[in-house]
N, C-alpha and C. Protein backbone atom coordinates (compact mmCIF):
# COMPACT_ATOMS: atom_id res chain seq x y z
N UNK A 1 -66.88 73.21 -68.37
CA UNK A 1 -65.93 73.22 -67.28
C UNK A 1 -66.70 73.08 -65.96
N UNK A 2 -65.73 72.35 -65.32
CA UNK A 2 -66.74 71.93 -63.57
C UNK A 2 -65.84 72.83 -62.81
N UNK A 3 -67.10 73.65 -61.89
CA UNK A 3 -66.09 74.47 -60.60
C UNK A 3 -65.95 73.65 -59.61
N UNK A 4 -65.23 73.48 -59.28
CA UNK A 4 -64.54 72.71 -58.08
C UNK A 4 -64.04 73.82 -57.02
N UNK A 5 -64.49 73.63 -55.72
CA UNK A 5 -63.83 74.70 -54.19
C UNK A 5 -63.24 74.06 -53.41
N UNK A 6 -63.71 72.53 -52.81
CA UNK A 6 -63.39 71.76 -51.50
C UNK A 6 -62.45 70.72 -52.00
N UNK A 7 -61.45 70.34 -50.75
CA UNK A 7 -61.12 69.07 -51.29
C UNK A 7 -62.24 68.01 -50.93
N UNK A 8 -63.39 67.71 -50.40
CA UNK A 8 -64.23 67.05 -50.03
C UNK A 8 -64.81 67.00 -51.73
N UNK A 9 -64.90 68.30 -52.57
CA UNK A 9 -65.56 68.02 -53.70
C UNK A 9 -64.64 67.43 -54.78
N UNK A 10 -63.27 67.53 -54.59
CA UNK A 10 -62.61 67.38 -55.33
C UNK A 10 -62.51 65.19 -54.71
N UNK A 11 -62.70 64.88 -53.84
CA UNK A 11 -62.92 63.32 -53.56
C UNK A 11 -64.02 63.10 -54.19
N UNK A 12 -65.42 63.70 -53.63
CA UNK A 12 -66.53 62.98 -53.96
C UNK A 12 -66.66 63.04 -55.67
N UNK A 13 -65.93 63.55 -56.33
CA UNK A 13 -65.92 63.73 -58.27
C UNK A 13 -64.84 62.79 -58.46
N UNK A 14 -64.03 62.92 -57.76
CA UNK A 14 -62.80 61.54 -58.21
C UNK A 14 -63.47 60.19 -58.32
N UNK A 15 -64.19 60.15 -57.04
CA UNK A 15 -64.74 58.65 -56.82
C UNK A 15 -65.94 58.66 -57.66
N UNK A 16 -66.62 59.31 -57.87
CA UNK A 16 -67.50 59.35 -59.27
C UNK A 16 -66.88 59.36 -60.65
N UNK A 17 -66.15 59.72 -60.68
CA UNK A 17 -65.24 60.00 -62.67
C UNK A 17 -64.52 58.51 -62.60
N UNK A 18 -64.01 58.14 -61.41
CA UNK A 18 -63.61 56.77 -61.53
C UNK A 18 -64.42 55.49 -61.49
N UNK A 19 -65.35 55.55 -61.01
CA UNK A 19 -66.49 54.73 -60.58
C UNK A 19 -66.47 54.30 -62.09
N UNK A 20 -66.83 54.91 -63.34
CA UNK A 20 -66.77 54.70 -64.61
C UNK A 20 -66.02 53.91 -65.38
N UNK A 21 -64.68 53.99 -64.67
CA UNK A 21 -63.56 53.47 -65.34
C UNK A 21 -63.11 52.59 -64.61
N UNK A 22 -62.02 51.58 -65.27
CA UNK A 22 -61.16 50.92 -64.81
C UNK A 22 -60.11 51.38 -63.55
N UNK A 23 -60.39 51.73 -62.20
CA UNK A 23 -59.42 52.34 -61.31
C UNK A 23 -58.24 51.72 -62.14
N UNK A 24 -56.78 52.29 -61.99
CA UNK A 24 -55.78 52.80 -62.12
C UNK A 24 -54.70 53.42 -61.33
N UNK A 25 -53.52 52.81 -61.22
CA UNK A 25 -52.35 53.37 -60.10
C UNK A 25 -51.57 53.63 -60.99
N UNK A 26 -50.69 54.77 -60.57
CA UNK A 26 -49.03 55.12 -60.67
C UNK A 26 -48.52 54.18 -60.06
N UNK A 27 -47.87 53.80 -60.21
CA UNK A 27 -46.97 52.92 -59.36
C UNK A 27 -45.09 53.64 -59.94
N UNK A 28 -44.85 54.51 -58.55
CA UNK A 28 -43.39 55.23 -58.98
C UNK A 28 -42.66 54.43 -57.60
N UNK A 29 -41.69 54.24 -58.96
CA UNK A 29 -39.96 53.62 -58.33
C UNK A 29 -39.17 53.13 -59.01
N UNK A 30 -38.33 52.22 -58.54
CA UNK A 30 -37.28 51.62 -59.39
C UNK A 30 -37.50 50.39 -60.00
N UNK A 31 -38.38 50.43 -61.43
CA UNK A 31 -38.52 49.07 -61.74
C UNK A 31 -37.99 48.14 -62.04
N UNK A 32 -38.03 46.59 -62.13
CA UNK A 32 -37.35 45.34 -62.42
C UNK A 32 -36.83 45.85 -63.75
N UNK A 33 -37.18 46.72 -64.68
CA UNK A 33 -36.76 46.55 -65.78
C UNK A 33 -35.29 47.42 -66.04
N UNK A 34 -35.50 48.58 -64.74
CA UNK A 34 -34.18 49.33 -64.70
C UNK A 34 -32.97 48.24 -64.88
N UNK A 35 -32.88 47.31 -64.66
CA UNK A 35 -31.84 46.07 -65.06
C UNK A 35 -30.96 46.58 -63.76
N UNK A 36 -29.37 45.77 -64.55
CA UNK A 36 -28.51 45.81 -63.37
C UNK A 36 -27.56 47.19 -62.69
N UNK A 37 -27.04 47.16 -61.61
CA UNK A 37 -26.12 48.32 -61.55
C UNK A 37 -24.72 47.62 -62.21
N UNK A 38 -24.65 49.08 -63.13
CA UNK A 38 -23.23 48.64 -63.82
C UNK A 38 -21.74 47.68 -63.04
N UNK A 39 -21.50 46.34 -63.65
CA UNK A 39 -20.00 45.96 -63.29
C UNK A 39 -20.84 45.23 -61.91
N UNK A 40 -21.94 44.91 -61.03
CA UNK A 40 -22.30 44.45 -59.98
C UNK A 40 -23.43 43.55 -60.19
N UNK A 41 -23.54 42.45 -59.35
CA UNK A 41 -24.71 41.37 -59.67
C UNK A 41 -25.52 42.28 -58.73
N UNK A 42 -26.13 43.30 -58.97
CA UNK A 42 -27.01 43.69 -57.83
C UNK A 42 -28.07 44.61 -59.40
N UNK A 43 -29.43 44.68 -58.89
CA UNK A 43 -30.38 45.25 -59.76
C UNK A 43 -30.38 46.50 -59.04
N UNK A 44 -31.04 47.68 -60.18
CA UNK A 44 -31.06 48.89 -59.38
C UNK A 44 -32.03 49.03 -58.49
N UNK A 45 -33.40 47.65 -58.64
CA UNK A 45 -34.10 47.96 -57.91
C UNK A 45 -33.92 47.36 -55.90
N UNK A 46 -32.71 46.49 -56.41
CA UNK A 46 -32.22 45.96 -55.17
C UNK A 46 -31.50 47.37 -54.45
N UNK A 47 -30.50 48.14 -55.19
CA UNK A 47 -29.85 49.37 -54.49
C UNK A 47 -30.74 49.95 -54.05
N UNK A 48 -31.98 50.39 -54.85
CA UNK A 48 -32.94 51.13 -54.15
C UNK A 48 -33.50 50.93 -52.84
N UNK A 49 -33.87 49.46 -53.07
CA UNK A 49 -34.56 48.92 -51.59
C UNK A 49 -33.15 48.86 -50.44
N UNK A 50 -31.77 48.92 -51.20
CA UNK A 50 -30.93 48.84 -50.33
C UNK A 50 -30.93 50.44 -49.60
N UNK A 51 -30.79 51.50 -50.49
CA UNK A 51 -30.75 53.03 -50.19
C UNK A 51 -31.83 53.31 -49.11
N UNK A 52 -33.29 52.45 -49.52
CA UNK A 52 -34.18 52.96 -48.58
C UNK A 52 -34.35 52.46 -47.36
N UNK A 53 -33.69 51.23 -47.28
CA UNK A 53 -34.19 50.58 -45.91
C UNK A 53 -32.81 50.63 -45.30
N UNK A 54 -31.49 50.81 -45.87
CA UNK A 54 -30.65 50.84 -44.88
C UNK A 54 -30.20 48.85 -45.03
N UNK A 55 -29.43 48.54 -44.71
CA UNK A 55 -28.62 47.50 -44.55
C UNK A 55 -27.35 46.88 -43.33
N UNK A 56 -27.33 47.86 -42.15
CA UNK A 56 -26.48 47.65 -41.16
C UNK A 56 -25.27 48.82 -41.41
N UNK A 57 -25.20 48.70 -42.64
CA UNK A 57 -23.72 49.34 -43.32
C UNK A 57 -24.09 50.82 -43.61
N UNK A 58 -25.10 50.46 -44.70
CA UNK A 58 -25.32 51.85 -44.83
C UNK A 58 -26.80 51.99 -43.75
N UNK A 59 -27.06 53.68 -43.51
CA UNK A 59 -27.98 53.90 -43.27
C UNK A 59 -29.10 54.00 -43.84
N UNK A 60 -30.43 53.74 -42.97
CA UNK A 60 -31.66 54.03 -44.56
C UNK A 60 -31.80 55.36 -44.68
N UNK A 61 -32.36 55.24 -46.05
CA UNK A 61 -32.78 57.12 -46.38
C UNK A 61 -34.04 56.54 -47.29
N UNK A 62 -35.24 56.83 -46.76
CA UNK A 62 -36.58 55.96 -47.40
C UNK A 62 -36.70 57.82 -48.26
N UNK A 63 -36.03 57.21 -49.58
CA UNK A 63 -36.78 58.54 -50.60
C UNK A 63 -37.75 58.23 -51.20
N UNK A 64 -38.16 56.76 -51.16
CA UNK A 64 -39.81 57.19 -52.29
C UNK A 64 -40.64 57.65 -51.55
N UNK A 65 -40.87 56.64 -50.52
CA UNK A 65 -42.22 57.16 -50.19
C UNK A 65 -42.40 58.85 -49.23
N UNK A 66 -40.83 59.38 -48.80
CA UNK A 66 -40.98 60.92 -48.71
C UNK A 66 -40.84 61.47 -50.08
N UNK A 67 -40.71 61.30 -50.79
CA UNK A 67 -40.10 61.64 -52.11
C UNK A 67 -41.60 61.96 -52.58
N UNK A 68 -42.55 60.74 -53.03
CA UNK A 68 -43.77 60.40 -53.26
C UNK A 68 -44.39 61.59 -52.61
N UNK A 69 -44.51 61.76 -50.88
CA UNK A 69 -45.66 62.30 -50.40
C UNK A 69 -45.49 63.76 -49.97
N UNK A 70 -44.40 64.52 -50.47
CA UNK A 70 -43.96 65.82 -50.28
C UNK A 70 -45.08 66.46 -51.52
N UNK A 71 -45.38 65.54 -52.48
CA UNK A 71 -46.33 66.24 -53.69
C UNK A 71 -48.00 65.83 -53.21
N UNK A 72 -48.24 65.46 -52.00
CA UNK A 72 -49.75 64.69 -51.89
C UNK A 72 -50.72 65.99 -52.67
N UNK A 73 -50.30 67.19 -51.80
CA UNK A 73 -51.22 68.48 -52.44
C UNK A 73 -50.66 68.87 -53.91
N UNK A 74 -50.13 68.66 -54.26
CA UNK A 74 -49.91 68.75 -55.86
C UNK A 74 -50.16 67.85 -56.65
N UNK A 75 -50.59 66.73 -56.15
CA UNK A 75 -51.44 65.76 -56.62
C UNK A 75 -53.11 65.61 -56.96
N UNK A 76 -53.45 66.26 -55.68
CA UNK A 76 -54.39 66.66 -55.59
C UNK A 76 -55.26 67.75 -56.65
N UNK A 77 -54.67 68.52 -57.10
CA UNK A 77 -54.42 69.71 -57.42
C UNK A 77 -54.57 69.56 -59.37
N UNK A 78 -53.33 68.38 -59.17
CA UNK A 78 -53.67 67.99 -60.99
C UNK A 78 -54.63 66.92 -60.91
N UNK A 79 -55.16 66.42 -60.26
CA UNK A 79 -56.88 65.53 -60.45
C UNK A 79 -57.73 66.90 -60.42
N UNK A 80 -57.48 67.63 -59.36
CA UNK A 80 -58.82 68.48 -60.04
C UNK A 80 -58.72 69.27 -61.11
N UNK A 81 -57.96 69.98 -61.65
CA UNK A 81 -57.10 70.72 -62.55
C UNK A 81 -57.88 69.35 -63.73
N UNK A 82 -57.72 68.08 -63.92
CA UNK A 82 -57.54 67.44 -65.09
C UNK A 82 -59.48 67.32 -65.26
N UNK A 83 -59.68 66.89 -63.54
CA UNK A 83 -61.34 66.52 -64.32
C UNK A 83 -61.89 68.50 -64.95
N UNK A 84 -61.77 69.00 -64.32
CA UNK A 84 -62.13 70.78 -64.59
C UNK A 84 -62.38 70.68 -66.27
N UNK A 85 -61.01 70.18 -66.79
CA UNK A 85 -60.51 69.90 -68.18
C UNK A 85 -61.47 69.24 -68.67
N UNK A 86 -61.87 68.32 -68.15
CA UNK A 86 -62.46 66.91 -69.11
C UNK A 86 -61.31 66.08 -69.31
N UNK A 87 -60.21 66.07 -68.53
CA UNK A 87 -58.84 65.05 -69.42
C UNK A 87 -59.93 63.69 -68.89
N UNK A 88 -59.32 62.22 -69.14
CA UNK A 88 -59.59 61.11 -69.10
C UNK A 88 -58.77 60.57 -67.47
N UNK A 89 -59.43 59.33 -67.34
CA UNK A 89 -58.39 58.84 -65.96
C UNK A 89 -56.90 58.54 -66.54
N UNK A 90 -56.96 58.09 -67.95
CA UNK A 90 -55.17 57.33 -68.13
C UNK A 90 -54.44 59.14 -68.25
N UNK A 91 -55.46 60.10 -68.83
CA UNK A 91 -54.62 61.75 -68.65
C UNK A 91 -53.99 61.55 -67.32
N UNK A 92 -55.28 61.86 -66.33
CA UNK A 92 -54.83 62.59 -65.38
C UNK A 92 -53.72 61.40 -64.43
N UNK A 93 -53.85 60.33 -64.46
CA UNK A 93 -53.13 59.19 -63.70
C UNK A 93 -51.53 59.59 -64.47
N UNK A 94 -51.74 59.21 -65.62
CA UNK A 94 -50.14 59.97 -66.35
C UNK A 94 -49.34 61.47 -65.73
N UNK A 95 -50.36 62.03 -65.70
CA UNK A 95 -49.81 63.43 -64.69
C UNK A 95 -49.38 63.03 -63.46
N UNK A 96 -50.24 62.85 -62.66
CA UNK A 96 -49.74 62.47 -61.05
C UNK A 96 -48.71 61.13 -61.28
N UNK A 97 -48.46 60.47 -62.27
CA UNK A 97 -47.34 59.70 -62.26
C UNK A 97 -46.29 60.00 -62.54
N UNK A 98 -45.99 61.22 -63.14
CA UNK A 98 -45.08 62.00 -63.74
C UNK A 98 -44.52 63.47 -62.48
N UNK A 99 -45.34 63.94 -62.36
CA UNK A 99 -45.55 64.89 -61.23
C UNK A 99 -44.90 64.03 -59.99
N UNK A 100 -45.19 62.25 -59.10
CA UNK A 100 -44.43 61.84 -58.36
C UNK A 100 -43.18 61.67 -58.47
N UNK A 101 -42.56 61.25 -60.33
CA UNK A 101 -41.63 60.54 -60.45
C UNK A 101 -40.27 62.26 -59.93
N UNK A 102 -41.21 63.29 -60.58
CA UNK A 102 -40.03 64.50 -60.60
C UNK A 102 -39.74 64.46 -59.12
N UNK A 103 -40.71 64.53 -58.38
CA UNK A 103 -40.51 64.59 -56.77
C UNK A 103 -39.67 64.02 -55.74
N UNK A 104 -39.99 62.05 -56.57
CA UNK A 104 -38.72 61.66 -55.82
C UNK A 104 -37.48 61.98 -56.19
N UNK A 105 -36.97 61.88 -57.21
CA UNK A 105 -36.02 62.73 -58.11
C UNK A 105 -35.37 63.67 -57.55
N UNK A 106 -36.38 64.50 -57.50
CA UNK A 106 -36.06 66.08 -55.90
C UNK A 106 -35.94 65.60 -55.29
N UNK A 107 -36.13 64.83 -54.22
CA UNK A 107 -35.96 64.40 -53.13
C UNK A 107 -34.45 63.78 -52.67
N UNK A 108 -34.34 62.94 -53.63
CA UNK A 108 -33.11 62.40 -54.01
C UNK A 108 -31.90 63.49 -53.86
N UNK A 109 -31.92 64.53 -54.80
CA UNK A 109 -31.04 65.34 -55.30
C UNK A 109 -30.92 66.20 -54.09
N UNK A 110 -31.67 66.83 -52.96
CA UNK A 110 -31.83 67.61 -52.28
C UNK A 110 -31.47 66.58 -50.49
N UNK A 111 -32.21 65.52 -50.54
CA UNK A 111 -31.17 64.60 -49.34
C UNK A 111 -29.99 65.13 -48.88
N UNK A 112 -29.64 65.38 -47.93
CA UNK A 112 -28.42 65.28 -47.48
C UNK A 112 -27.87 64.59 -45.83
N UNK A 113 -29.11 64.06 -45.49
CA UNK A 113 -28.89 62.88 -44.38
C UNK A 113 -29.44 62.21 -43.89
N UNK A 114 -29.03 60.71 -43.53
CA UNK A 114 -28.02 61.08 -42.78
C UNK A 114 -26.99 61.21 -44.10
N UNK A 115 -26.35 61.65 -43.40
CA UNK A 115 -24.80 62.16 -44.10
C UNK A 115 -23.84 60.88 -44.55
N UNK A 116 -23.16 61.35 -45.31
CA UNK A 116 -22.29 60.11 -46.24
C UNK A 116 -20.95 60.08 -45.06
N UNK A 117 -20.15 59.02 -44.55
CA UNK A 117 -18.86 59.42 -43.87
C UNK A 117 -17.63 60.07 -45.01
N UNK A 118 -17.06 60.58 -44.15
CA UNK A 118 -16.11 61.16 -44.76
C UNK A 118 -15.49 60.57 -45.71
N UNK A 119 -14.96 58.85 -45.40
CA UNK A 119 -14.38 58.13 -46.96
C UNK A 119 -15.21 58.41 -48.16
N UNK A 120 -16.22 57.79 -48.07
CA UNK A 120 -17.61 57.84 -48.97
C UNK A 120 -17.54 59.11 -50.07
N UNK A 121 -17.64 60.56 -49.00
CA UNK A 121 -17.29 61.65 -49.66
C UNK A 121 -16.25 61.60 -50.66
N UNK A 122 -14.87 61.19 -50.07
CA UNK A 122 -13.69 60.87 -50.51
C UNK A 122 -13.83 60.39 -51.90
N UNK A 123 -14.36 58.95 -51.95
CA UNK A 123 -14.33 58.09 -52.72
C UNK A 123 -15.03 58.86 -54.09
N UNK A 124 -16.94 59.35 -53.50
CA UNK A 124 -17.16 59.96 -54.94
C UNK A 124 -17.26 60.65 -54.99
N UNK A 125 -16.29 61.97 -54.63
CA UNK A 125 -16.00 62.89 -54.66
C UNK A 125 -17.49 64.20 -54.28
N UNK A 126 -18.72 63.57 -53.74
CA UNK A 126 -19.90 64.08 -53.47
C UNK A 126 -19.83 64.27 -52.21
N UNK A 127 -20.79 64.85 -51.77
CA UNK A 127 -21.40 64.65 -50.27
C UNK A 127 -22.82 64.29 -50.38
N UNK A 128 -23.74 63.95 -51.40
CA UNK A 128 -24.88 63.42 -51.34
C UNK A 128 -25.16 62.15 -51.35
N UNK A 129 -26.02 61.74 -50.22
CA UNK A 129 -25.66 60.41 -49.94
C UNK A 129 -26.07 59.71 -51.10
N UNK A 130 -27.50 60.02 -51.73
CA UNK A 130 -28.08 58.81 -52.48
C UNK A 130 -27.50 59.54 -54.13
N UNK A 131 -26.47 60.06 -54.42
CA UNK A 131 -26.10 60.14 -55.64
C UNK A 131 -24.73 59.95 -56.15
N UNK A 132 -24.53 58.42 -56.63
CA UNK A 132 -22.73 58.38 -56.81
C UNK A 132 -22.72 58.33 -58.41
N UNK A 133 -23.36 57.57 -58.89
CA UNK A 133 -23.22 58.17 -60.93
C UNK A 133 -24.39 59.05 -61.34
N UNK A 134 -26.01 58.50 -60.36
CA UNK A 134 -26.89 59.52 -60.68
C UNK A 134 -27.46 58.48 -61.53
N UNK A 135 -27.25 57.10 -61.78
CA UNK A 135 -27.82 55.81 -62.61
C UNK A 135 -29.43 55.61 -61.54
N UNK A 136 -29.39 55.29 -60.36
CA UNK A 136 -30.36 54.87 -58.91
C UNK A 136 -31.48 56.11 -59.75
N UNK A 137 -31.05 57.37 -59.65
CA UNK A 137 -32.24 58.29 -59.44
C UNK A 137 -32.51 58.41 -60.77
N UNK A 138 -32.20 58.28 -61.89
CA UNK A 138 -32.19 58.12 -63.37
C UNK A 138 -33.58 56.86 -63.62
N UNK A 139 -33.30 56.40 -62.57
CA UNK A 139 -34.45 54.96 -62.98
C UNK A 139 -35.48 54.74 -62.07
N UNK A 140 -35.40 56.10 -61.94
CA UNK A 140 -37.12 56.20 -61.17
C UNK A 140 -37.92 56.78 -62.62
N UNK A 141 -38.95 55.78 -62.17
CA UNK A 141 -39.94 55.94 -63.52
C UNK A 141 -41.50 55.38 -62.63
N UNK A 142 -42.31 55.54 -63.43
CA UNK A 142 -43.51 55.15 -63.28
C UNK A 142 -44.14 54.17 -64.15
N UNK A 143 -45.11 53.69 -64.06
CA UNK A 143 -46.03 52.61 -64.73
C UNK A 143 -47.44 52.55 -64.33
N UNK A 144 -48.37 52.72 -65.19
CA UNK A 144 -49.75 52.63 -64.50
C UNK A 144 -50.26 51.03 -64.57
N UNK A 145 -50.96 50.69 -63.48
CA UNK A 145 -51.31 49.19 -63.43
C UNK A 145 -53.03 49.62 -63.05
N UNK A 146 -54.00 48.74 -63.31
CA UNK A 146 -55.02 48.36 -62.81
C UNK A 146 -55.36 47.43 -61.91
N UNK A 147 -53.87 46.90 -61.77
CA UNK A 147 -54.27 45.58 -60.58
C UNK A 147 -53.78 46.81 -59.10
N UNK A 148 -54.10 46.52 -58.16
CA UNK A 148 -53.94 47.24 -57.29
C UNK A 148 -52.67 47.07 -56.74
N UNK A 149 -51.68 47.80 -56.17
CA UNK A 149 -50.30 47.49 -56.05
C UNK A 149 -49.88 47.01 -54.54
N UNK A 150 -48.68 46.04 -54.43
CA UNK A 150 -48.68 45.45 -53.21
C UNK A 150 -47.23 46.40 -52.33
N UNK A 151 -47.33 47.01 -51.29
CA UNK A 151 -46.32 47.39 -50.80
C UNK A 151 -45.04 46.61 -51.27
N UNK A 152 -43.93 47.24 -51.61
CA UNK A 152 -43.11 47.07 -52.24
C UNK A 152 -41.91 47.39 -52.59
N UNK A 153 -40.42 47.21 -52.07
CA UNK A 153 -39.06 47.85 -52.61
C UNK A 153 -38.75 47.06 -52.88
């Protein structure tokens, strides 16, 4: 077992344990493969980029990437936690990909503005903006890639 104290030590061992390996990303959101939103020519990953950036109509509510970075120190936390272990990079990358996906998830579920208008409420009987079947936040998932990832909704 390795003692680890700093986050300075907990970088300079990352970038060494990886140096070894194939670097590796999480990549968490709504993937192409989530397919379509039910009964609509629209993909879920289009609603998503619609939810986050806003569209004139609706307002934006950017949940990944707050969603994503509300866990940065709990991220942190399971890299050092995993090298301590001896886990592998696809371990510990699987954790922090899993660990983001719950977050945005939370994030999602816990949103509450901007606020839905009153029809909206009406209509699905909620007041949370980004949850009307709960399909959008259902298809946040993760994927690890080795190619490096390009900003992206």
């Amino acid at each position: 077992m390795i003692k680890i104290t700093g986050l300075q030590q907990v970088q300079d061992l990352l970038k060494k344990e990886l140096s070894k390996v194939t670097t590796e990303y999480a990549l968490v959101g709504i993937h192409e493969s989530a397919g379509s939103v039910k009964g609509q020519a629209l993909t879920m990953a289009g609603l998503g980029a619609t939810q986050h950036f806003g569209n004139g109509k609706i307002p934006a509510r950017p949940f990944l990437d707050l969603g994503v970075a509300k866990g940065n120190r709990e991220y942190l936390e399971a890299i050092k936690s995993g090298i301590q272990q001896g886990l592998s990079s696809q371990q510990i990358i699987d954790q922090v990909g899993l660990l983001a996906t719950g977050n945005v998830k939370e994030f999602i579920t816990e949103l509450r503005s901007p606020a839905n208008k009153p029809i909206t409420i009406k209509r699905k009987g909620s007041s949370n903006p980004l949850i009307d079947t709960g399909m959008m936040r259902s298809s946040i998932t993760y994927t690890i890639s080795s190619k490096k990832p390009e900003v992206s909704l």
